[in-house]
Protein backbone atom coordinates (compact mmCIF):
# COMPACT_ATOMS: atom_id res chain seq x y z
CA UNK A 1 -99.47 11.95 23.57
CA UNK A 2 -100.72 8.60 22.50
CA UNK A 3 -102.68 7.91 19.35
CA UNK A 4 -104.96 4.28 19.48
CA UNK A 5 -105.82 2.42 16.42
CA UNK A 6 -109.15 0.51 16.03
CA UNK A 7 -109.56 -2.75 16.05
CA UNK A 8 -110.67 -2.62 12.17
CA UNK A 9 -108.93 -0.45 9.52
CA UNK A 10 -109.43 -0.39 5.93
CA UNK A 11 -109.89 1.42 2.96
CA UNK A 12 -113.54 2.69 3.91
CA UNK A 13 -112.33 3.91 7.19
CA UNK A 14 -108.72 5.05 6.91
CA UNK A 15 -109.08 8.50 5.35
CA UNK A 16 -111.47 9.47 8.78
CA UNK A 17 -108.96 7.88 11.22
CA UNK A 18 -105.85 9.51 9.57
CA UNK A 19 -107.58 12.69 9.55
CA UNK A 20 -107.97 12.21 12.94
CA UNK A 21 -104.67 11.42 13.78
CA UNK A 22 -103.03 14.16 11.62
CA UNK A 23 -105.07 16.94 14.47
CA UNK A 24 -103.70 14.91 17.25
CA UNK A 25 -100.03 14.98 16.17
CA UNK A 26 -100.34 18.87 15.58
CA UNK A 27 -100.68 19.03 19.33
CA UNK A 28 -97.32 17.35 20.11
CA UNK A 29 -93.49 16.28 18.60
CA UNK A 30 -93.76 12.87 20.86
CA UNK A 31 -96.31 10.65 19.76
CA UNK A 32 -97.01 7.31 20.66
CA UNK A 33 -99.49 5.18 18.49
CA UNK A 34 -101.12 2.15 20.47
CA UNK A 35 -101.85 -0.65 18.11
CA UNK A 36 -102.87 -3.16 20.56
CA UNK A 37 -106.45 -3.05 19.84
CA UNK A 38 -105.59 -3.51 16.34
CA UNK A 39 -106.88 -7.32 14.97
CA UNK A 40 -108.36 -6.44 11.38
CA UNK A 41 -106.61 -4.38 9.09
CA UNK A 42 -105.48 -3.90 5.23
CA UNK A 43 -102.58 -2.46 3.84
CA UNK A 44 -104.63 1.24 4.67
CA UNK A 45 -103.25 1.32 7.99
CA UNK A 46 -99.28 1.81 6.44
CA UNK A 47 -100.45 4.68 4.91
CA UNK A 48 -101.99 5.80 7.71
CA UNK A 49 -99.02 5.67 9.86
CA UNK A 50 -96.90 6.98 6.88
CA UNK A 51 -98.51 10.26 6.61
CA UNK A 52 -98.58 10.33 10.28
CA UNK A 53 -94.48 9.46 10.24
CA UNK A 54 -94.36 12.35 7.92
CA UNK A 55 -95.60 15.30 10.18
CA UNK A 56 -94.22 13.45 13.15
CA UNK A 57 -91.02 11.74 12.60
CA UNK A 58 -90.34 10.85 16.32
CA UNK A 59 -93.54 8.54 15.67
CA UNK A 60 -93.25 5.53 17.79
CA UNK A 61 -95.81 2.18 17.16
CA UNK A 62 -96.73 0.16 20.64
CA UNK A 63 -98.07 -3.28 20.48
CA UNK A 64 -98.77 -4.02 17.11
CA UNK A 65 -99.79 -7.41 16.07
CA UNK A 66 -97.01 -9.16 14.60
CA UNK A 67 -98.81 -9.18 11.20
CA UNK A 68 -98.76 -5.55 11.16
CA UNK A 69 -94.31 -6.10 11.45
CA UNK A 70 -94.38 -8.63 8.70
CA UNK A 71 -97.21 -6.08 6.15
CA UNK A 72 -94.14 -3.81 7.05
CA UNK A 73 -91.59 -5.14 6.11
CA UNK A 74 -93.22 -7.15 2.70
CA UNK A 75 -93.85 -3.67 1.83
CA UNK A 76 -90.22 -2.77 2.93
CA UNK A 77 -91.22 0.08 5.27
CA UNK A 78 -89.91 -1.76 8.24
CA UNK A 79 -87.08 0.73 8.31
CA UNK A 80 -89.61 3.88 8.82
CA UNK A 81 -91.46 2.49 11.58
CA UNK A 82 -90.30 2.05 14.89
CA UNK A 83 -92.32 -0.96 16.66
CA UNK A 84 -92.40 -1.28 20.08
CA UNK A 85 -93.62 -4.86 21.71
CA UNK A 86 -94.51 -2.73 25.46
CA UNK A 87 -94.05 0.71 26.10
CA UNK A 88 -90.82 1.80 27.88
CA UNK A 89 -90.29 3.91 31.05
């Protein structure tokens, strides 16, 4: 199952899109979050993906923008998330 990010997230739309996300992952173990679409974002979206890490701990992150790896890892949650450049086979 694959979850897809926004382009935008931020405080006045993360609690809808984690909401969202949180019904999706009840439907499966393997989940699959594409950030590619992702361009404008706050530090919302690692809470976002750290509730979703907590129901789902085989969560995996696909093409994320490399300033979404570096708000990561300045927040030292680099270790939870598992960021994938391309999806593999």
């Amino acid at each position: 199952m694959m979850i897809h990010l926004p382009v935008s997230i931020n405080h006045s739309n993360a609690t809808q899109i984690q909401k969202e996300g949180l019904l999706q992952l009840k439907k499966s173990d393997d989940i699959l979050v594409d950030a590619s679409q992702l361009q404008d974002f706050d530090s919302s979206v690692l809470a976002i993906l750290m509730a979703w890490k907590r129901i789902s701990p085989e969560l995996h992150i696909v093409g994320g923008p490399e300033k979404l790896e570096t708000l990561a890892r300045v927040y030292g949650l680099e270790e939870l998330f598992d960021f994938k450049k391309v999806l593999e086979d």
